[in-house]
Protein backbone atom coordinates (compact mmCIF):
# COMPACT_ATOMS: atom_id res chain seq x y z
CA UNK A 1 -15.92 0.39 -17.84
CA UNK A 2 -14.84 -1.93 -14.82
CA UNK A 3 -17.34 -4.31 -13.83
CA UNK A 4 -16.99 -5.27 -10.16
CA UNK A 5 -17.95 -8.40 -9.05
CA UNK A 6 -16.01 -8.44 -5.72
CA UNK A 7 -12.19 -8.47 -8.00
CA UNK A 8 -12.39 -6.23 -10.58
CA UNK A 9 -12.95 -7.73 -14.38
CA UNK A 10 -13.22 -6.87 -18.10
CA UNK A 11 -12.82 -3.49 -19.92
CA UNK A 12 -15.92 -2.72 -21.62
CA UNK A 13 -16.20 1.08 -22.60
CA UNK A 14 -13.99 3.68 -23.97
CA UNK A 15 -14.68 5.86 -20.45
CA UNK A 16 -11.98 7.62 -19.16
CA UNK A 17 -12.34 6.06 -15.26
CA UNK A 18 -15.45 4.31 -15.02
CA UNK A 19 -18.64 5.45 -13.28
CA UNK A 20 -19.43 2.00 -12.28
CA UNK A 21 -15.50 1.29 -10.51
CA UNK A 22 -14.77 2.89 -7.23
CA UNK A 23 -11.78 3.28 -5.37
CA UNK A 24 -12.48 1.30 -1.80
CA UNK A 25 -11.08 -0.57 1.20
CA UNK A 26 -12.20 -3.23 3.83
CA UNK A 27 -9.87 -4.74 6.16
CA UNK A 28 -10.18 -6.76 9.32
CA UNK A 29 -7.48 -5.26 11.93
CA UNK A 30 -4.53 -8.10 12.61
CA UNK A 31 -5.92 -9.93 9.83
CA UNK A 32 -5.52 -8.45 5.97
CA UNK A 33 -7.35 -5.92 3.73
CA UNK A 34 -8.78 -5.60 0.21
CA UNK A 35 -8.44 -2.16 -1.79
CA UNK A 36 -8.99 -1.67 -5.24
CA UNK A 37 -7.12 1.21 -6.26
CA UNK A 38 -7.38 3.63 -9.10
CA UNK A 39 -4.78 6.17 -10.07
CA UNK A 40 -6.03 8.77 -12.44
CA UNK A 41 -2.68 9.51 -13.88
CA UNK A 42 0.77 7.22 -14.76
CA UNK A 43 3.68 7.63 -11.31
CA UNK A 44 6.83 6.33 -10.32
CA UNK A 45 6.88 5.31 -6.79
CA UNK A 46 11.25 5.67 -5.89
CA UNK A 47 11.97 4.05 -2.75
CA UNK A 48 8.70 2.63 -2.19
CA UNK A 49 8.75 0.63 1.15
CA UNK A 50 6.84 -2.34 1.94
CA UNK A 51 5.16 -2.11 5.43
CA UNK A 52 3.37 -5.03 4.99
CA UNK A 53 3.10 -7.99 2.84
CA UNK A 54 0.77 -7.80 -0.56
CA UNK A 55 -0.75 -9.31 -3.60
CA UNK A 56 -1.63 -7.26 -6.31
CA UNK A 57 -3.46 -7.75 -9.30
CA UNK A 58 -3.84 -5.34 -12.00
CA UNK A 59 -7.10 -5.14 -13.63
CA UNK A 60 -6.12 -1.78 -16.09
CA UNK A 61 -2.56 -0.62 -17.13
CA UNK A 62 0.58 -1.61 -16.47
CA UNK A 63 2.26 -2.51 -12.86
CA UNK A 64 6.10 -2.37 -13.08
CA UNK A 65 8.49 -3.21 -10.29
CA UNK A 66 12.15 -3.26 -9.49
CA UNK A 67 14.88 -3.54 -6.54
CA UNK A 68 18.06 -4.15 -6.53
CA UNK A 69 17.25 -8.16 -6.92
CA UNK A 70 15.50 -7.71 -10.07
CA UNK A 71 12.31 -6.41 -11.74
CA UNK A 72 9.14 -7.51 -13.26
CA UNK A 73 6.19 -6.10 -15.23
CA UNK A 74 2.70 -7.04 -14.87
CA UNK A 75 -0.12 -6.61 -17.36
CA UNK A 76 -4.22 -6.98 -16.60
CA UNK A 77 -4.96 -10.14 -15.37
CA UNK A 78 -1.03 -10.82 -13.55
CA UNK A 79 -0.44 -10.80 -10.16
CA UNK A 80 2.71 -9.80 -8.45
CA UNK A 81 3.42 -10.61 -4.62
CA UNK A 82 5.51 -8.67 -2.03
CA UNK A 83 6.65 -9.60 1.05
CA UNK A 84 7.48 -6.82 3.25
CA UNK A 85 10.41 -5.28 4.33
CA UNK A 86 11.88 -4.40 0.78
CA UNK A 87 12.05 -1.58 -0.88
CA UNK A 88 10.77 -1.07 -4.11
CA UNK A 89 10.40 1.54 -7.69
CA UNK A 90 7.10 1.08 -8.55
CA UNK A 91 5.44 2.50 -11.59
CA UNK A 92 1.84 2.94 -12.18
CA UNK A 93 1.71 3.25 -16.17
CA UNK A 94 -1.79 4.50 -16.73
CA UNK A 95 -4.03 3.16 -20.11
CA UNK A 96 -5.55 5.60 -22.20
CA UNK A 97 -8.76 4.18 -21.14
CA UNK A 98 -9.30 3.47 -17.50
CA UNK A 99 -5.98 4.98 -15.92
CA UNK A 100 -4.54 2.60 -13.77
CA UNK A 101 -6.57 -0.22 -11.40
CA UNK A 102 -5.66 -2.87 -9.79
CA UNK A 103 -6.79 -5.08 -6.48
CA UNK A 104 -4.49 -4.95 -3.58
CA UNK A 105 -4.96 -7.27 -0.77
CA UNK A 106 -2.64 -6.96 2.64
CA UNK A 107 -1.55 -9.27 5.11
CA UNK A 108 -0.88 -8.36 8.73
CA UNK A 109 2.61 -9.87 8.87
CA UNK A 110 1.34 -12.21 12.10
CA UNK A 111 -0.64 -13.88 10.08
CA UNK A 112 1.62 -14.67 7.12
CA UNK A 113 3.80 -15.73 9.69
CA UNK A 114 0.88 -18.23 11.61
CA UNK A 115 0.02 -19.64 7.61
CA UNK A 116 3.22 -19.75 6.22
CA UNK A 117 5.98 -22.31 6.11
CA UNK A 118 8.84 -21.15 8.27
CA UNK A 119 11.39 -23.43 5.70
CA UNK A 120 9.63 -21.53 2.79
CA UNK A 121 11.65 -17.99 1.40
CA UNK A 122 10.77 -15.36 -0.94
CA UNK A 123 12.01 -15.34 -3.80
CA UNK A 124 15.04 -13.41 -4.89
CA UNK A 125 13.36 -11.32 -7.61
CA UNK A 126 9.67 -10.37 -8.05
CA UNK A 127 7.54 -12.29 -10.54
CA UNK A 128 4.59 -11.40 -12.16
CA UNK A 129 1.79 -14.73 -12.46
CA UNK A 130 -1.04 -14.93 -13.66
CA UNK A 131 -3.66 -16.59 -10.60
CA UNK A 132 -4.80 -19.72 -11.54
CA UNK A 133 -8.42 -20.91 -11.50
CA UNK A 134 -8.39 -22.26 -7.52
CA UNK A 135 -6.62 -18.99 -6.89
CA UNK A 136 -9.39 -16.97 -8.57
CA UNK A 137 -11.74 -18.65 -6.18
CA UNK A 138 -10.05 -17.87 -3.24
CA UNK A 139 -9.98 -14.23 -3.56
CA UNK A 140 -13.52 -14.56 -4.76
CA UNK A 141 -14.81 -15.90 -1.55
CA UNK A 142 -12.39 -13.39 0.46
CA UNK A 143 -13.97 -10.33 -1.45
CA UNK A 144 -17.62 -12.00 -1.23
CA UNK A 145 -17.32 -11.98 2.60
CA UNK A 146 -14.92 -9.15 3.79
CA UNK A 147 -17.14 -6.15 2.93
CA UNK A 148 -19.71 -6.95 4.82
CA UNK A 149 -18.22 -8.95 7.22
CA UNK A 150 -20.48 -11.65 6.23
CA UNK A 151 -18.13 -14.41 7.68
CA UNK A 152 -17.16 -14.31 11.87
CA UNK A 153 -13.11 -13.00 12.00
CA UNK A 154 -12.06 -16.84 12.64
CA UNK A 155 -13.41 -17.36 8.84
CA UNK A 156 -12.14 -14.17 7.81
CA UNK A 157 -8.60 -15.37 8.97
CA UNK A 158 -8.48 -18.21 7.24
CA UNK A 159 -9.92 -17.07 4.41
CA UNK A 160 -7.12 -14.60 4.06
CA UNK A 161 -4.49 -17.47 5.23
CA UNK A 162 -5.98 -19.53 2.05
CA UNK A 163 -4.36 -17.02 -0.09
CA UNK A 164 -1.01 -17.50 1.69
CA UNK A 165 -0.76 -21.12 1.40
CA UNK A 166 -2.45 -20.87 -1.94
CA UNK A 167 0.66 -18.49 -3.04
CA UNK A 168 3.13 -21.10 -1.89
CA UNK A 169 1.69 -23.97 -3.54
CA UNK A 170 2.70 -21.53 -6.46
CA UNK A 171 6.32 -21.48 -4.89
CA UNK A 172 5.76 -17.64 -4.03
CA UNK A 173 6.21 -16.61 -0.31
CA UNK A 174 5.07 -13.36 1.63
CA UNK A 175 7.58 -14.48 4.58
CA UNK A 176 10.24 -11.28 5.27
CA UNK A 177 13.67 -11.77 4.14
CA UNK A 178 14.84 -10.52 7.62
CA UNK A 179 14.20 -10.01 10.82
CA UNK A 180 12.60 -6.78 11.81
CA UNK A 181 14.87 -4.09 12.13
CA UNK A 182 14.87 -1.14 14.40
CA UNK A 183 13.34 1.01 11.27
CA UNK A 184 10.49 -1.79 10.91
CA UNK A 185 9.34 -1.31 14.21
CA UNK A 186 10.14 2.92 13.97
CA UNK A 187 7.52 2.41 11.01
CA UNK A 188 5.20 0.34 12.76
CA UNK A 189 5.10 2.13 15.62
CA UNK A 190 4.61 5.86 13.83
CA UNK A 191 2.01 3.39 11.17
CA UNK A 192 -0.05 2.83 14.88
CA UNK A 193 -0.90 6.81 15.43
CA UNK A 194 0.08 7.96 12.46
CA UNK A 195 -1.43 11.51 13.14
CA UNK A 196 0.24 11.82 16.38
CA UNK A 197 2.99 13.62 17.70
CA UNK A 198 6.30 11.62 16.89
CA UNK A 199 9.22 12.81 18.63
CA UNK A 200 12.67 11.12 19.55
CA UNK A 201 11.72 10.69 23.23
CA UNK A 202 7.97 9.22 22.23
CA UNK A 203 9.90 6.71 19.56
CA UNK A 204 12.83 5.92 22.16
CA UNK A 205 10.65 5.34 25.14
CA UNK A 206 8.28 3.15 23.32
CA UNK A 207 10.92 1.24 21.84
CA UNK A 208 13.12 0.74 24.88
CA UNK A 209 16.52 2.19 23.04
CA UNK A 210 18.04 5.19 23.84
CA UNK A 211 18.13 7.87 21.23
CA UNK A 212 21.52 7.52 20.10
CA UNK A 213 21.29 4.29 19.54
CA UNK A 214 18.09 5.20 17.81
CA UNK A 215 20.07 7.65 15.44
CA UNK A 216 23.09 5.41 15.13
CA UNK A 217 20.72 2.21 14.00
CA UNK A 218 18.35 4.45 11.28
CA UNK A 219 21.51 6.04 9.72
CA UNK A 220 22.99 2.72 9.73
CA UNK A 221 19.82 2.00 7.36
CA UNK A 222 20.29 5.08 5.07
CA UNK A 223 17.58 7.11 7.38
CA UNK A 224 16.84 9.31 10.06
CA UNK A 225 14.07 9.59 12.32
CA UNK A 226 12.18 12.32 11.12
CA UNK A 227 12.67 11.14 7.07
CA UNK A 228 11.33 7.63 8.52
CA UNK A 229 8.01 9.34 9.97
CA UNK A 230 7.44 11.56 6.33
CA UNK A 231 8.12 8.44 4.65
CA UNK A 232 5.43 6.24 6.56
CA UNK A 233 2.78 9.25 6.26
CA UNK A 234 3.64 10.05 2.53
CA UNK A 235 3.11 6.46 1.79
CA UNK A 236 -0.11 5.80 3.93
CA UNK A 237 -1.32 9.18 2.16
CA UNK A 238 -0.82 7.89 -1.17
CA UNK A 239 -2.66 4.51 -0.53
CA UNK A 240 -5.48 6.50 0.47
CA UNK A 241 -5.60 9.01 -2.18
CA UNK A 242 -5.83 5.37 -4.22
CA UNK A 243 -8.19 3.38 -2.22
CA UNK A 244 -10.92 5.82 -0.90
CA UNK A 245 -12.89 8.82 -1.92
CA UNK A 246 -11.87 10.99 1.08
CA UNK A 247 -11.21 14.38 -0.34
CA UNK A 248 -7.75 15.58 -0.24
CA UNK A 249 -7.72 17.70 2.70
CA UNK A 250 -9.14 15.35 4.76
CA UNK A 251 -6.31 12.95 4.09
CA UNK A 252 -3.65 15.59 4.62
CA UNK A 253 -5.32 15.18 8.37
CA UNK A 254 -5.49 11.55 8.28
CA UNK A 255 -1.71 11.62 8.36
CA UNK A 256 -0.77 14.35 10.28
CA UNK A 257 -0.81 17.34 8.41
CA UNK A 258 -2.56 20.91 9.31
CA UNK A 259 -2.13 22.53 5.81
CA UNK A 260 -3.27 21.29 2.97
CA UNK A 261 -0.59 23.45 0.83
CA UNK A 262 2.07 21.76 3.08
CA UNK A 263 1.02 18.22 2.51
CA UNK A 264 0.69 18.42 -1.38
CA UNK A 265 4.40 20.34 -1.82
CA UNK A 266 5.74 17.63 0.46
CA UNK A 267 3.71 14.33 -1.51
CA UNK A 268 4.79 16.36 -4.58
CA UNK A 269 8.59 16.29 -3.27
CA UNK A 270 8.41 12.89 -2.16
CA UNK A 271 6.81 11.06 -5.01
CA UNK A 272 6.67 13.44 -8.23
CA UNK A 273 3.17 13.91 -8.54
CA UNK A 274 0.30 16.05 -6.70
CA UNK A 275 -2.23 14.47 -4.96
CA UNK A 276 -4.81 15.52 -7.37
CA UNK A 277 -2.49 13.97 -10.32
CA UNK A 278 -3.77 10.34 -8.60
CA UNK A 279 -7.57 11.86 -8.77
CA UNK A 280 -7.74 13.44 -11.97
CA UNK A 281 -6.04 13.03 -15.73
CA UNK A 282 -6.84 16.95 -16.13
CA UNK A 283 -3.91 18.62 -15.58
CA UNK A 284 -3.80 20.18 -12.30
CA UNK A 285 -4.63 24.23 -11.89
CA UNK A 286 -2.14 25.90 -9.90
CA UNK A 287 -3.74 27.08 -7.08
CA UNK A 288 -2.89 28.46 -2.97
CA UNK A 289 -4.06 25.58 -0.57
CA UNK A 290 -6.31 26.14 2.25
CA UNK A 291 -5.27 26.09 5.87
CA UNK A 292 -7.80 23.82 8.09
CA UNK A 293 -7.74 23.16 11.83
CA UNK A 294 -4.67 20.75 12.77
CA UNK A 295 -4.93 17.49 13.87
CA UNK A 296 -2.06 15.79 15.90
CA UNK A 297 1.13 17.14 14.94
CA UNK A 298 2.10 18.40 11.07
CA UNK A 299 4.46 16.82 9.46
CA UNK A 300 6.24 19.24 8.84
């Protein structure tokens, strides 16, 4: 069992996930979030983009991580930090006991950028730490005060920039590598309405480019526009298969999609495991999904 005490702790029963642990998230908008996820069974993430910057600490299993800059592993108890703008294999290596868990905490990239040092730079590879005592603290007091909102949004800020300047006093920086490209902002932008109806013209007159520019700068970055608004709804679908209890048709909707047959075959395409395989250890029962009322466009 997980005992929760704001961060997630020690391993104390031999239950598969524990009654006590629940999957959750609070965030402040423009500021950061906390999640703790859970993730019934083990995944590898391919081509796992970072939309925003992160800390993650794993509290159960095994976190491993790898671009084409290196790789790292972290075990319960290690931290690993991402700035955003990379892309990333991630695998979720599920214990026998507990599945995989682990804390997640986001920064909106204005703030990291308010908190950081401009001089400082990420680091070429990711390294797994383990957060030391002050650290600890920190995130304590964060977790303490988000939920609630126990703390006005000008605490709340700099209780989240704490973290930031904390992590570079450990030489570790959530700055980008790069400016924002044109598929940053494509993802930002679909990440705003993520339900909507994305087209070319929406993208192109929201942007200020003209489409083939639009086309010509995404295939430039190995993309096109319409694998660039799956991507950003498969990936905000999977973070809240592992951070809430919503049931799974109701995040098919979340993100766009009308059928909840539709969404699972594509999450399944995209990332190798059905939505229920992040739920449940059971292996899944083949079954016909259910068509529900659509909300915004599909993405189909």
């Amino acid at each position: 069992m997980v005992e929760m005490d704001g961060l997630g702790s020690d391993l104390v029963s031999s239950e598969s996930i524990s009654a006590r642990a629940s999957r959750f998230s609070h965030g402040v908008p423009g500021i950061g979030a906390h999640g703790f996820i859970m993730q019934a069974r083990s995944g590898t993430f391919h081509r796992l983009y970072s939309d925003q910057p992160a800390l993650i600490i794993v509290r159960c299993g095994i976190k491993r991580i790898s671009s084409s800059l290196g790789s790292c592993e972290a075990t319960p108890g290690q931290a690993v930090a991402l700035p955003m703008g990379r892309e990333w294999t991630v695998v979720n290596e599920a214990a026998d006991i507990g599945g995989y868990q682990a804390d997640v905490f986001t920064f909106a990239p204005e703030l990291v950028e308010a908190y950081a040092r401009t001089k400082t730079r990420p680091p070429g590879d990711t390294i797994a730490f383990t957060p030391d005592e002050a650290m600890d603290e920190a995130l304590r007091r964060l977790c303490r005060s988000l939920p609630e909102r126990a703390e006005p949004e000008p605490v709340l800020k700099h209780l989240f920039g704490e973290i930031i300047i904390r992590l570079e006093a450990l030489g570790i920086s959530l700055l980008p590598e790069h400016r924002s490209t044109l598929n940053d902002r494509v993802r930002s932008l679909v990440a705003s309405d993520i339900s909507g109806e994305w087209g070319a013209v929406r993208v192109t007159t929201a942007l200020g480019v003209s489409e083939a520019s639009l086309r010509r700068k995404l295939a430039a970055s190995g993309t096109t526009l319409t694998e660039t608004i799956a991507d950003v709804r498969m990936s905000r679908a999977l973070g809240l298969l592992q951070t809430t209890e919503l049931p799974i048709n109701q995040v098919a909707l979340e993100v766009g999609y009308g059928s909840a047959s539709k969404f699972a075959a594509r999450f399944r395409e995209r990332f190798g495991l059905s939505p229920r395989d992040i739920r449940s250890s059971e292996p899944e029962i083949d079954r016909t999904g259910t068509e529900f009322d659509r909300v915004g466009a599909a993405a189909e």
